[in-house]
C-alpha atoms as a PDB file:
ATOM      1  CA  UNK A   1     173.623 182.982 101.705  1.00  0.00           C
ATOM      2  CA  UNK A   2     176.529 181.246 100.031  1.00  0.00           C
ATOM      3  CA  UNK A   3     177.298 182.108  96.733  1.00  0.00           C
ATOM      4  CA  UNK A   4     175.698 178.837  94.729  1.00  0.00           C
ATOM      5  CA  UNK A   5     178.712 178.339  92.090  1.00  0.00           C
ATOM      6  CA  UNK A   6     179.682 175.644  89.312  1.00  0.00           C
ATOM      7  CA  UNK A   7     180.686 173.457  92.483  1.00  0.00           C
ATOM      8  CA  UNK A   8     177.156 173.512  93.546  1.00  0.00           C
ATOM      9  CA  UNK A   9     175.549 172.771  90.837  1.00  0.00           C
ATOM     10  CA  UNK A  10     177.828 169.466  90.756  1.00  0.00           C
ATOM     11  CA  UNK A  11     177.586 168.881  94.286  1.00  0.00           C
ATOM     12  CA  UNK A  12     173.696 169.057  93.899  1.00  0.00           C
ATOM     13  CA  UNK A  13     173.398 167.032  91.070  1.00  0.00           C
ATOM     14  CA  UNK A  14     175.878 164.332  92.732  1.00  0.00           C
ATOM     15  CA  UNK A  15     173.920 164.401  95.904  1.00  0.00           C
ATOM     16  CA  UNK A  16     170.422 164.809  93.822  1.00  0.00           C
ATOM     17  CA  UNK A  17     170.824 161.929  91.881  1.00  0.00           C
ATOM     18  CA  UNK A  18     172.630 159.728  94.755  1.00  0.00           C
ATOM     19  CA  UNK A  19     169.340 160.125  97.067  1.00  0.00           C
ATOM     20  CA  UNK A  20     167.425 159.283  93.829  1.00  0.00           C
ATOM     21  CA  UNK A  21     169.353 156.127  92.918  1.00  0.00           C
ATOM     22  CA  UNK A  22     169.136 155.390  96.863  1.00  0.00           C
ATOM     23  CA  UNK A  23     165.628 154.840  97.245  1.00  0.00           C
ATOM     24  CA  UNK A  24     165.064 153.591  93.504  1.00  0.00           C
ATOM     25  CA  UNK A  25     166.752 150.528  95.511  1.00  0.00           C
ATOM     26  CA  UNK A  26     164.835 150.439  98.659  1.00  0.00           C
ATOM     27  CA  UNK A  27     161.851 150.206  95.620  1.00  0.00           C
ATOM     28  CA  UNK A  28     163.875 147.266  93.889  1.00  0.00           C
ATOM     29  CA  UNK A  29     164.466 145.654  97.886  1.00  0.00           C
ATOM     30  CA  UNK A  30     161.026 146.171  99.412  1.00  0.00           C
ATOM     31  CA  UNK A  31     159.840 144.499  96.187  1.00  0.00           C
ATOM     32  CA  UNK A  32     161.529 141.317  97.306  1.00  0.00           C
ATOM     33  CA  UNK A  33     160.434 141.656 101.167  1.00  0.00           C
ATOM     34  CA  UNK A  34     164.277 142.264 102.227  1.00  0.00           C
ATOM     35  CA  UNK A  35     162.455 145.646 103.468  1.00  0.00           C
ATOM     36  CA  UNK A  36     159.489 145.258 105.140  1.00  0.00           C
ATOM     37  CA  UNK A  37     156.496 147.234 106.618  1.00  0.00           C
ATOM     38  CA  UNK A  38     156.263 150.501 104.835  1.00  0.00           C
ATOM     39  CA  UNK A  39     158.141 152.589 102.706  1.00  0.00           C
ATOM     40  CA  UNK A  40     157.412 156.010 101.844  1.00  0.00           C
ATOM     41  CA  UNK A  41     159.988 157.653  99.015  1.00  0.00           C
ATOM     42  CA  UNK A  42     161.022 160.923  98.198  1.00  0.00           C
ATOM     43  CA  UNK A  43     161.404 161.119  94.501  1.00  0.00           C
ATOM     44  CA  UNK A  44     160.859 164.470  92.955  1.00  0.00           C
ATOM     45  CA  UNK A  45     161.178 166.453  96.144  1.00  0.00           C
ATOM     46  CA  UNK A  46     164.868 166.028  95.989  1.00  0.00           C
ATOM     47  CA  UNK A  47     164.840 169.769  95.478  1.00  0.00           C
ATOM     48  CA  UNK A  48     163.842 171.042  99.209  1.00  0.00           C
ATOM     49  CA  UNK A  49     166.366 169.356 100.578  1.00  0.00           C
ATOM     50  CA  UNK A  50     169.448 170.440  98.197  1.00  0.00           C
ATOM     51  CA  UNK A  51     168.203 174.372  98.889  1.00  0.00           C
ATOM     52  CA  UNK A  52     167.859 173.402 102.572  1.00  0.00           C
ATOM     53  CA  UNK A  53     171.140 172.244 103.351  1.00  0.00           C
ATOM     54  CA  UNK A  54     172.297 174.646 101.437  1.00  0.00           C
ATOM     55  CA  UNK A  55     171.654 177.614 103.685  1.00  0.00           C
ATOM     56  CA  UNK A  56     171.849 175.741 106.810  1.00  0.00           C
ATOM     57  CA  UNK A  57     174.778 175.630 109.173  1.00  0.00           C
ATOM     58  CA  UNK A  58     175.635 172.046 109.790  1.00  0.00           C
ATOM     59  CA  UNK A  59     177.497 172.412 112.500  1.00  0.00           C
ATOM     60  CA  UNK A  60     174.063 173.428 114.443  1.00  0.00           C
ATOM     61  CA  UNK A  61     171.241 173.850 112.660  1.00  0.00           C
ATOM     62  CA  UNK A  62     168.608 170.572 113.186  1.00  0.00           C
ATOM     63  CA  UNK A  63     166.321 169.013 111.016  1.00  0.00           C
ATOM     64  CA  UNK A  64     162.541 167.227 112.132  1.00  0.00           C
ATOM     65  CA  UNK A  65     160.690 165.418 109.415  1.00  0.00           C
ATOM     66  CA  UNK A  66     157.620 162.802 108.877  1.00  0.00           C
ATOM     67  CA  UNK A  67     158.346 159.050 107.832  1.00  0.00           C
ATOM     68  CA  UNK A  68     159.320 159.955 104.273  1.00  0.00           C
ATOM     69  CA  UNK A  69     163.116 160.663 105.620  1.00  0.00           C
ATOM     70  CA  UNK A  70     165.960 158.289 104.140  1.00  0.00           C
ATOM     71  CA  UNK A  71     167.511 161.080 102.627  1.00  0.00           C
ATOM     72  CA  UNK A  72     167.763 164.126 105.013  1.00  0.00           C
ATOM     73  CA  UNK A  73     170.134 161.868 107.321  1.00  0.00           C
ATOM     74  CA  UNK A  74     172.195 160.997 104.347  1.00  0.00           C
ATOM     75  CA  UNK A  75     172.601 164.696 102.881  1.00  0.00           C
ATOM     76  CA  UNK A  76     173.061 166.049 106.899  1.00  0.00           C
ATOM     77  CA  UNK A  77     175.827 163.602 106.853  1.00  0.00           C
ATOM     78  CA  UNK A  78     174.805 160.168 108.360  1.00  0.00           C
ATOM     79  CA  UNK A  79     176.658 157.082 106.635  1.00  0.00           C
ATOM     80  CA  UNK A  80     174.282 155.800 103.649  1.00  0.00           C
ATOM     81  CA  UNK A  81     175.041 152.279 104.682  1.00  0.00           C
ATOM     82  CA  UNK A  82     173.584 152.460 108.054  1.00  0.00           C
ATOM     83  CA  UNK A  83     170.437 154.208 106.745  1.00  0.00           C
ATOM     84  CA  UNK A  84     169.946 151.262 104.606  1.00  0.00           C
ATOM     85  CA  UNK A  85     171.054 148.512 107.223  1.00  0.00           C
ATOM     86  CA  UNK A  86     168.155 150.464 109.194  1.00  0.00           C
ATOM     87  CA  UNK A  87     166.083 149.505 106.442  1.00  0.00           C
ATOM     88  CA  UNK A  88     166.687 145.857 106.340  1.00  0.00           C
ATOM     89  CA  UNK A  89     166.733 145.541 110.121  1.00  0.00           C
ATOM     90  CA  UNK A  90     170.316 144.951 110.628  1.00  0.00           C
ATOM     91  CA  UNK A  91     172.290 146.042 113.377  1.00  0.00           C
ATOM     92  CA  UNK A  92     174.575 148.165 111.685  1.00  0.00           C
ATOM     93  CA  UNK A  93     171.632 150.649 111.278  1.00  0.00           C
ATOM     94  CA  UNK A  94     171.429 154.355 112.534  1.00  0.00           C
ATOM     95  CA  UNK A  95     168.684 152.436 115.604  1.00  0.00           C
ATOM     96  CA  UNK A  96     170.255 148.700 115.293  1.00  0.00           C
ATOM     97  CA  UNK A  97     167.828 147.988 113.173  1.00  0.00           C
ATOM     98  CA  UNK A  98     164.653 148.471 115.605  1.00  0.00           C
ATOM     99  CA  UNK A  99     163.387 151.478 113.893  1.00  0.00           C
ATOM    100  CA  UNK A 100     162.865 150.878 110.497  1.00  0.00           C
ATOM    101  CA  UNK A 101     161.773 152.965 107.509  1.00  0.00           C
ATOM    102  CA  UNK A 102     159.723 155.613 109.024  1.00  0.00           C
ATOM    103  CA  UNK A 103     161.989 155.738 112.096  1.00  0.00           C
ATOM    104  CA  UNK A 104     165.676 157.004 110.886  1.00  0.00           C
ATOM    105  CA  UNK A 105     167.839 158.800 113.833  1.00  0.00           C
ATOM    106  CA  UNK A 106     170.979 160.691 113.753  1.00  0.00           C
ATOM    107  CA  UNK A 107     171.199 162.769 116.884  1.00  0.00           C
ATOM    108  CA  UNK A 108     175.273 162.951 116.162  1.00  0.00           C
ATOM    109  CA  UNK A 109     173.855 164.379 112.624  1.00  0.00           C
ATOM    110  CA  UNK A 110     171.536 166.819 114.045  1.00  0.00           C
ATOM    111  CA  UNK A 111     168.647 164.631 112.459  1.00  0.00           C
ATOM    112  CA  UNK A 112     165.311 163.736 114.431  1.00  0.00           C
ATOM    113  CA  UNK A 113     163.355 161.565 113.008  1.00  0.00           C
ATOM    114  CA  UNK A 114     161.512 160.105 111.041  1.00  0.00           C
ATOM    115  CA  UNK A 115     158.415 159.940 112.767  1.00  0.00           C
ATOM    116  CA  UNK A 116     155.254 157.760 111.579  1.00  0.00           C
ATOM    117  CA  UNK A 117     152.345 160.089 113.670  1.00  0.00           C
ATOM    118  CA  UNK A 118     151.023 162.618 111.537  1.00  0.00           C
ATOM    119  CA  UNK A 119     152.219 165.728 112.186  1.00  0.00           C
ATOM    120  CA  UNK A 120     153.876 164.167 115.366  1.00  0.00           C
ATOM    121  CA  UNK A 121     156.839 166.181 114.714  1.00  0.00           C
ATOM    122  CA  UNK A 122     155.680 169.623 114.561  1.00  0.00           C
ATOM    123  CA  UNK A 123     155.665 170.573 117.884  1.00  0.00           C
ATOM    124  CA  UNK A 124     158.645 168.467 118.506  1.00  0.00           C
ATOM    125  CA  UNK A 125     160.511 170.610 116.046  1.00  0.00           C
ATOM    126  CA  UNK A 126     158.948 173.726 118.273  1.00  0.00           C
ATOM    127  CA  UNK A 127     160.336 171.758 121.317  1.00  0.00           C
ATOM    128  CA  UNK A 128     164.090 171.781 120.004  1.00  0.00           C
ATOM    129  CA  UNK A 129     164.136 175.188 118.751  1.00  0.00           C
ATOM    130  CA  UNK A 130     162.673 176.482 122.375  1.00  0.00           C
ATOM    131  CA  UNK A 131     165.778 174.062 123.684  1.00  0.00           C
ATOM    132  CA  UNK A 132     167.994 176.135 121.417  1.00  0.00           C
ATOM    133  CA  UNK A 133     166.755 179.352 122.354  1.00  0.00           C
ATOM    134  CA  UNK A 134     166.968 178.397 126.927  1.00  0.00           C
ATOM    135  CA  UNK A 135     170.417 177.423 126.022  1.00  0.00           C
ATOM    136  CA  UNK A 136     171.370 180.412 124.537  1.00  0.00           C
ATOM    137  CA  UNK A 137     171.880 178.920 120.793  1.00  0.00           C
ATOM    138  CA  UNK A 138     171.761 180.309 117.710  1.00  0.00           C
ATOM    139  CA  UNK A 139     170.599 177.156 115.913  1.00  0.00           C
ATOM    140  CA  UNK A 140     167.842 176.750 113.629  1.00  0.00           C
ATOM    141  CA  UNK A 141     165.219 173.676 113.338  1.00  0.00           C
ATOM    142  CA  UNK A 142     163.718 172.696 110.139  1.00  0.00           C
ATOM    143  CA  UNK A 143     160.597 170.922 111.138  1.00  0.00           C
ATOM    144  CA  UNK A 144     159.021 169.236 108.026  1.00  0.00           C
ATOM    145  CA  UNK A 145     155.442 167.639 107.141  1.00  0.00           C
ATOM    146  CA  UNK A 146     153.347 166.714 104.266  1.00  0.00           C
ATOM    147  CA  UNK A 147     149.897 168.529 103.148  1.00  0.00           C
ATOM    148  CA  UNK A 148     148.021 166.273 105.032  1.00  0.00           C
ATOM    149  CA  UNK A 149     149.715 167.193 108.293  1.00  0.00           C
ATOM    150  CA  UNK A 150     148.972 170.479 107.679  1.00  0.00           C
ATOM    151  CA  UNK A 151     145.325 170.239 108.850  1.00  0.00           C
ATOM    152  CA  UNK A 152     146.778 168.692 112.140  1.00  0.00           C
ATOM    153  CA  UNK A 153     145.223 170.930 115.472  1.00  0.00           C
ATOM    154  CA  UNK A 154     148.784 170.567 116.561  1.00  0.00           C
ATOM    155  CA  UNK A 155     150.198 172.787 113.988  1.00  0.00           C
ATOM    156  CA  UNK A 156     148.131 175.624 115.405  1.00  0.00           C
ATOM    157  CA  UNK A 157     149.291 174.906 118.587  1.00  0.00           C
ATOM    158  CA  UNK A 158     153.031 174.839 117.910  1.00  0.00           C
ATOM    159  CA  UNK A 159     152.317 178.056 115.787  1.00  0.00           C
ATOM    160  CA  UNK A 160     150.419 179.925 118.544  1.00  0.00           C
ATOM    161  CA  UNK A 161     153.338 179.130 120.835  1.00  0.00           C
ATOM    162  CA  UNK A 162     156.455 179.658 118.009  1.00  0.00           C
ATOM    163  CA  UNK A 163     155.234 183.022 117.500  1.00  0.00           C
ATOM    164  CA  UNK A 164     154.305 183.698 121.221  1.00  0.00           C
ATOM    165  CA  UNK A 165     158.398 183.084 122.206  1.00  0.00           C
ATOM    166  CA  UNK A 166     159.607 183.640 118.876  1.00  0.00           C
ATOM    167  CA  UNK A 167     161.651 180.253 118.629  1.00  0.00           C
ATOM    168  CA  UNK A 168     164.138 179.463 115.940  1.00  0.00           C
ATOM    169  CA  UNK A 169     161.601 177.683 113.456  1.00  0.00           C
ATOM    170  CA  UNK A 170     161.491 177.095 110.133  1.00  0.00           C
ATOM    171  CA  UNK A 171     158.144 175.393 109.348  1.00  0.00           C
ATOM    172  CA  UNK A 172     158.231 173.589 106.174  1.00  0.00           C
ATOM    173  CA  UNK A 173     154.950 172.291 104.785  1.00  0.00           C
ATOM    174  CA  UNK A 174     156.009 169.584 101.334  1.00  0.00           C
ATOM    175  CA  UNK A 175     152.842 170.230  99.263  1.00  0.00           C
ATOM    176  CA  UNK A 176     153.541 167.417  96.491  1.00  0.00           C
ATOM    177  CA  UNK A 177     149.706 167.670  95.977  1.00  0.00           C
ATOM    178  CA  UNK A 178     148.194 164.678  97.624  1.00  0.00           C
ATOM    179  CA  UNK A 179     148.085 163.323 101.600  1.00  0.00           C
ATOM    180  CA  UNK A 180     148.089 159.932 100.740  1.00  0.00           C
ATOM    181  CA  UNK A 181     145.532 159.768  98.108  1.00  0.00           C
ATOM    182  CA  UNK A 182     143.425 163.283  99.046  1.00  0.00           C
ATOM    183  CA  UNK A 183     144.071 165.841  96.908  1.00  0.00           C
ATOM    184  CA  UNK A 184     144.520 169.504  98.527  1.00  0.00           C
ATOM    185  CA  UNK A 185     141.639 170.293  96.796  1.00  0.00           C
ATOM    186  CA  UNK A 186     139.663 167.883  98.737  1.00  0.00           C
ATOM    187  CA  UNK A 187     140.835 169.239 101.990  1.00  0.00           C
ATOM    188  CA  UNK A 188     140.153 172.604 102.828  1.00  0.00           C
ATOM    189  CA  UNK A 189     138.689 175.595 101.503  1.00  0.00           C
ATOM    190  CA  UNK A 190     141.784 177.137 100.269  1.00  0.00           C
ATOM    191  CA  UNK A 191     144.726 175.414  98.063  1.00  0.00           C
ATOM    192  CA  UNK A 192     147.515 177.940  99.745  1.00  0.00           C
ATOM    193  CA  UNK A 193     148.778 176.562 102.768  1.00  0.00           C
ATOM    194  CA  UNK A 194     151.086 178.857 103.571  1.00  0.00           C
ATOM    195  CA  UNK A 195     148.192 181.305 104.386  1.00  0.00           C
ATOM    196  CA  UNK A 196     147.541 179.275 107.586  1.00  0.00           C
ATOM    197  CA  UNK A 197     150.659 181.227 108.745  1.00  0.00           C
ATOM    198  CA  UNK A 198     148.833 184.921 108.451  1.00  0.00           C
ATOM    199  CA  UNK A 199     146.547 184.253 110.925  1.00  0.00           C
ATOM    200  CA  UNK A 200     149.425 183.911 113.323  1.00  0.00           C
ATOM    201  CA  UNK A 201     151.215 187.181 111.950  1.00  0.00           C
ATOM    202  CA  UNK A 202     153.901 184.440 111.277  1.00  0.00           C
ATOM    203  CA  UNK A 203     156.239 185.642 107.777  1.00  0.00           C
ATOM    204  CA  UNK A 204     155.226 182.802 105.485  1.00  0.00           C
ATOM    205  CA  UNK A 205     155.086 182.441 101.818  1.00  0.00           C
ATOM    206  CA  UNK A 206     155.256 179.959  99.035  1.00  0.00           C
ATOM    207  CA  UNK A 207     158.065 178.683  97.107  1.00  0.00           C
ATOM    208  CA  UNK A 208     158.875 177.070  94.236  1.00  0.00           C
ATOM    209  CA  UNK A 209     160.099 173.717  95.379  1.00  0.00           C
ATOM    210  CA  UNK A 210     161.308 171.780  91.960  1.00  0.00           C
ATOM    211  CA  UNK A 211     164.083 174.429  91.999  1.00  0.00           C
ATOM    212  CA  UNK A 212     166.867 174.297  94.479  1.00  0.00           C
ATOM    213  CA  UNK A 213     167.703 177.810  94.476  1.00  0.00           C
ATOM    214  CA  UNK A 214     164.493 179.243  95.094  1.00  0.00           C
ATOM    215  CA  UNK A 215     164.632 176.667  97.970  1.00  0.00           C
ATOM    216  CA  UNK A 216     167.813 177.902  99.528  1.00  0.00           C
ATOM    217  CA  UNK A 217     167.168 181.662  98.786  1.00  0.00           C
ATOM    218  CA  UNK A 218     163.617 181.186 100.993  1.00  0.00           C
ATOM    219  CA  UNK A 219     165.088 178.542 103.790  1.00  0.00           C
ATOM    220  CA  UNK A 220     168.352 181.261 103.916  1.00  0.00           C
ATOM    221  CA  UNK A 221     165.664 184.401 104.550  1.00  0.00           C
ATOM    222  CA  UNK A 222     163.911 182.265 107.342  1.00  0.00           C
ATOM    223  CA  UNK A 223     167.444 181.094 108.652  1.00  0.00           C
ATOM    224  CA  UNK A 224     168.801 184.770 109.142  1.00  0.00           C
ATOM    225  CA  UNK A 225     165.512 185.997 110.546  1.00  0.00           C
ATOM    226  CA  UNK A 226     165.345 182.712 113.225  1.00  0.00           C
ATOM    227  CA  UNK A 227     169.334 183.817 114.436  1.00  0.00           C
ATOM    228  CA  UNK A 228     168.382 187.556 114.684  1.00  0.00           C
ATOM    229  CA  UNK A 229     165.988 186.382 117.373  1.00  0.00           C
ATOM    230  CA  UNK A 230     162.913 187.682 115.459  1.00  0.00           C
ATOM    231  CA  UNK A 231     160.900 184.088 115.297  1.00  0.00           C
ATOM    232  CA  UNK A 232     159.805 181.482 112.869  1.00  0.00           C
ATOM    233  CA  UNK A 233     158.675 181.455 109.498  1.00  0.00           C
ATOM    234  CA  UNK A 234     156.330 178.993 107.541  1.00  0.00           C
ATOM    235  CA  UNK A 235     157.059 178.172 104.222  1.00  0.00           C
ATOM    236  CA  UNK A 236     155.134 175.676 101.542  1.00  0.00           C
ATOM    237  CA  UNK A 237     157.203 174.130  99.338  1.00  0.00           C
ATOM    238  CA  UNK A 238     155.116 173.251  96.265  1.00  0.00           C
ATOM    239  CA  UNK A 239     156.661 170.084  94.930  1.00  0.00           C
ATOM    240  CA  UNK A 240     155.656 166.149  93.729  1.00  0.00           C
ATOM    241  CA  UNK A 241     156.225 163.042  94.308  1.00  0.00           C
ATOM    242  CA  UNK A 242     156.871 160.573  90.966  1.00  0.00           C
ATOM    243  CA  UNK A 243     155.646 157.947  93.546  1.00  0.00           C
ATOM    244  CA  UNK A 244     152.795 156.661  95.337  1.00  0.00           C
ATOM    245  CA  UNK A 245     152.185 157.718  98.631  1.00  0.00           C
ATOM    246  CA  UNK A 246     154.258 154.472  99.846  1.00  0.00           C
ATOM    247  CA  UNK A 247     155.013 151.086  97.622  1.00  0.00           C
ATOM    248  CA  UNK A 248     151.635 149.829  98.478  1.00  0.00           C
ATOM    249  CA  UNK A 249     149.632 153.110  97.007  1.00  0.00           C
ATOM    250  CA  UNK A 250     148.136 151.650  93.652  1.00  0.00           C
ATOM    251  CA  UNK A 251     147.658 155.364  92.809  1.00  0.00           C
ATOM    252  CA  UNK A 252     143.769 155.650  91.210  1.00  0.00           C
ATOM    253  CA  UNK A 253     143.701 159.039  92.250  1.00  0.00           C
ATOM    254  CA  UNK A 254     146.220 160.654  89.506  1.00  0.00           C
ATOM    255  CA  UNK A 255     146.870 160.184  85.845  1.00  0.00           C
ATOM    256  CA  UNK A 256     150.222 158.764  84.765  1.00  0.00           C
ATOM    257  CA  UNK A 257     149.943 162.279  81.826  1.00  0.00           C
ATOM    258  CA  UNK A 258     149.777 164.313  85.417  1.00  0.00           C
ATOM    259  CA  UNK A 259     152.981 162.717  86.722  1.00  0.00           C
ATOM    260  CA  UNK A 260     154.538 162.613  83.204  1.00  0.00           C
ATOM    261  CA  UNK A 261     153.743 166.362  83.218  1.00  0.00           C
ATOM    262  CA  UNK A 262     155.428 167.305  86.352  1.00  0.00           C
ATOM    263  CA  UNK A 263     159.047 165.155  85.468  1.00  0.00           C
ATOM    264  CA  UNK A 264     159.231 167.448  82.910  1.00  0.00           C
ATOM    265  CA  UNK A 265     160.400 170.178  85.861  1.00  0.00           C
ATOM    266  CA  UNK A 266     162.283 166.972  87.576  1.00  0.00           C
ATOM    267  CA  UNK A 267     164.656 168.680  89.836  1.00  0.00           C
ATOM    268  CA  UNK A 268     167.818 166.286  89.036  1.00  0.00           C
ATOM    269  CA  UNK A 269     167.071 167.430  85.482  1.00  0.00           C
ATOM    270  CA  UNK A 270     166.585 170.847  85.950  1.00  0.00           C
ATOM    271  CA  UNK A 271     170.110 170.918  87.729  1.00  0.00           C
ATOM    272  CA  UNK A 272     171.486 168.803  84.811  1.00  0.00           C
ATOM    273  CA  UNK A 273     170.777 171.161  82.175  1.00  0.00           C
ATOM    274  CA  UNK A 274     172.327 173.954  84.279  1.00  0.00           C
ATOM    275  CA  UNK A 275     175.152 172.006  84.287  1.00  0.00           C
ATOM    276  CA  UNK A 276     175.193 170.988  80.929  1.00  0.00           C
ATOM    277  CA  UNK A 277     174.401 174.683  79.177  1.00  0.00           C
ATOM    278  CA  UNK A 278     177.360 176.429  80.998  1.00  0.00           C
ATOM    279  CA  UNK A 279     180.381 173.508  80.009  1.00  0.00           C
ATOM    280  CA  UNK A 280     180.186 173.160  84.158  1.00  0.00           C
ATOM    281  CA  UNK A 281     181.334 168.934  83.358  1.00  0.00           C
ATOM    282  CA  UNK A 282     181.573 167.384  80.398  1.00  0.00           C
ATOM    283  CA  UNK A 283     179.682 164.227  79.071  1.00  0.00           C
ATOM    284  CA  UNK A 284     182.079 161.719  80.595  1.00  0.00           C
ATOM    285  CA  UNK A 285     182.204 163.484  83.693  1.00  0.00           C
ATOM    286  CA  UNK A 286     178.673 163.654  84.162  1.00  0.00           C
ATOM    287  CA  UNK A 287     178.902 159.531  83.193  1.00  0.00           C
ATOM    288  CA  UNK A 288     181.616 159.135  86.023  1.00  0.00           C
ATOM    289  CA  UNK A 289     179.204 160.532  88.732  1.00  0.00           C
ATOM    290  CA  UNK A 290     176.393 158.511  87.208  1.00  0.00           C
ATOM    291  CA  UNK A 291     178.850 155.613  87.470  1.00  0.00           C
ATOM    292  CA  UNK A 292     179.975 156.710  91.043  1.00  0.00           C
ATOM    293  CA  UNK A 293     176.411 156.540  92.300  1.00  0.00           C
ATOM    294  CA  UNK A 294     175.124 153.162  91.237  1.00  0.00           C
ATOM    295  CA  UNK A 295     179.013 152.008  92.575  1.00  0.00           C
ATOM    296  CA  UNK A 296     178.146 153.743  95.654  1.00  0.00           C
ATOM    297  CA  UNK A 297     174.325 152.528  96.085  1.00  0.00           C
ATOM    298  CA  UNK A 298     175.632 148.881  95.294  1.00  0.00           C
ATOM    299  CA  UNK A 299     178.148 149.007  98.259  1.00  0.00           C
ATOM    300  CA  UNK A 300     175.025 150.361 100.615  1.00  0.00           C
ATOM    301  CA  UNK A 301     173.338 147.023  99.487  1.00  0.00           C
ATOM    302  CA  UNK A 302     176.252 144.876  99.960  1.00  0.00           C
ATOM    303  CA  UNK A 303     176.650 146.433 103.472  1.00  0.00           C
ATOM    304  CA  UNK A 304     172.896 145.969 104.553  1.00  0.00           C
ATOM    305  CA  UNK A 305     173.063 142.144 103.101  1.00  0.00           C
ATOM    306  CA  UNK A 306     175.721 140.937 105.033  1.00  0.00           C
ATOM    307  CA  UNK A 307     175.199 142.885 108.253  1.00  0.00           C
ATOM    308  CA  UNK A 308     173.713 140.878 110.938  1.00  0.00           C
ATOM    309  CA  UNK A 309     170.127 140.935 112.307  1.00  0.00           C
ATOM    310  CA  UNK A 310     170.155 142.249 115.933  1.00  0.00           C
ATOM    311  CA  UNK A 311     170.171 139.414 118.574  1.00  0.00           C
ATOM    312  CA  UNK A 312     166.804 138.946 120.697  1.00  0.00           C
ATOM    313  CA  UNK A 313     168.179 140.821 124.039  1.00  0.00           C
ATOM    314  CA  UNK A 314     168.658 143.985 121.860  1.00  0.00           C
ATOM    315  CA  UNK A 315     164.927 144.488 122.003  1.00  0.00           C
ATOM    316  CA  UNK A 316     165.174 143.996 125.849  1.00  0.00           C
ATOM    317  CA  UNK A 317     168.225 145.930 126.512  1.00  0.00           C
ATOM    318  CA  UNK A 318     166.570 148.960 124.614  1.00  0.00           C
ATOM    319  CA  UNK A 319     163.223 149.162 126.500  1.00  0.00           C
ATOM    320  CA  UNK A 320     163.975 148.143 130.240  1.00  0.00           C
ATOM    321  CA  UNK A 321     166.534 150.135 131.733  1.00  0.00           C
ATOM    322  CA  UNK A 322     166.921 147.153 134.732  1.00  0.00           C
ATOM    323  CA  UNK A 323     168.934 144.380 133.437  1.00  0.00           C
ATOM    324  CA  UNK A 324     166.798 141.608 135.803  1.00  0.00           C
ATOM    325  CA  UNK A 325     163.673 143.042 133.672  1.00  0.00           C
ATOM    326  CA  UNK A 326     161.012 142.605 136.474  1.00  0.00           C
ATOM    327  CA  UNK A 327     157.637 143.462 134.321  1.00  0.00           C
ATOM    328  CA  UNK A 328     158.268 140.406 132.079  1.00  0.00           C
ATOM    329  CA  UNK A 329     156.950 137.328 132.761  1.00  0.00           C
END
């Protein structure tokens, strides 16, 4: 794994606090209906993405996730301002504005979705890695998926087959606790997910998922064991979410001492303190990137106001492949 060094910690609390700042706007936006539909945020599981792309290889390695994805493009490398135009609809988006919240795209990024089926993804994140492997490619997938996904029947099928042709797989589980408003508890039998992984003989474990190096320490293990050909691995990533399941989750099902409780461990903070305990940036540097990111989360604003809205033969253009468009009447 690379060595994580004072740059990273900056670079991870830059990037931590940027994703944060990101969707603490899509919050303010959705509130006045310039995002519409749903919206599904990420705060407090900034963590398992930091340690992801830290051991991944850019250049190759893919990522799959569920619908709560504005930030994997983003930290993968996709423009900020088209993830948000995507969000308001525009045409400058990463889909011209016809996919939405749950729906962000970045093939040129190596990102696939954003996809609003539960537990959709998994065994398209199987499919990619198996394209990898025909191809001869030494590229790894990170397929991603909440709790709730977890009790999918597809996810047994993927992991039956994953094993069976050892694909380049990283299955990553985001236990922040609840699927939608069900508590693990409430589930299934068992609380550790990453057991569903034994029955397949598939290496799987669980990690500490508030801390970005245990992150990148277990994603770098699974990396170098998918690229010496020996399979996948499935990993749960015990995190939380500091929001509701999406902006319209009044949240009845959790105590505001539980989530008060868990920001103690915030992530952003955690990295922060790092930071701050070994002289790594002083208190006006720290301020600057603070600064830089709300200058930097304004301009993705400014860019998804004033973009245009897609004309009416985008929507056309985009499903029918025939220009004369002979099914509609």
């Amino acid at each position: 794994m690379k060595k994580i060094t004072k740059q990273t910690y900056l670079d991870w609390y830059k990037d931590m606090l940027f994703w944060r700042k990101f969707e603490d706007k899509l919050a303010s936006v959705y509130i006045q209906q310039k995002v519409r539909g749903f919206l599904h945020l990420y705060n407090g599981q900034e963590a398992i993405l930091a340690g992801a792309l830290h051991a991944m290889d850019l250049s190759k390695d893919k990522m799959i996730t569920a619908y709560r994805n504005h930030v994997q493009p983003i930290g993968m490398g996709e423009d900020p301002k088209k993830v948000m135009a995507e969000l308001f609809g525009k045409v400058t988006g990463t889909s011209k504005g016809m996919g939405g919240s749950m729906h962000i795209f970045s093939k040129e990024f190596g990102f696939y979705g954003g996809h609003g089926i539960v537990g959709g993804q998994i065994p398209l994140g199987a499919g990619i890695a198996f394209g990898d492997k025909y191809k001869g490619s030494d590229a790894v997938t990170l397929t991603c998926f909440g709790d709730g996904a977890a009790r999918q029947g597809s996810l047994h099928e993927a992991f039956n087959m994953a094993m069976l042709w050892k694909l380049p797989v990283i299955f990553i589980v985001e236990n922040n606790g609840y699927a939608m408003g069900t508590s693990v508890e409430r589930s299934a039998n068992h609380t550790d997910i990453w057991k569903l992984g034994l029955g397949y003989e598939m290496p799987c474990g669980p990690v500490d998922a508030m801390n970005p190096i245990k992150v990148a320490e277990a994603i770098d293990e699974a990396i170098q064991r998918a690229r010496r050909g020996d399979g996948p691995t499935f990993l749960e990533m015990k995190t939380y979410r500091y929001r509701g399941h999406s902006m319209s989750d009044a949240q009845h099902y959790r105590t505001k001492d539980e989530v008060e409780e868990y920001k103690k461990i915030d992530p952003i903070t955690q990295v922060l303190n790092v930071i701050k305990e070994n002289d790594y940036a002083t208190e006006e540097e720290i301020a600057a990137i603070v600064k830089d990111v709300k200058q930097r989360v304004n301009e993705c604003e400014k860019f998804a106001e004033e973009s245009p809205y897609p004309e009416i033969q985008q929507m056309y253009d985009m499903v029918y492949e025939q220009e004369d468009y002979p099914f509609i009447s």
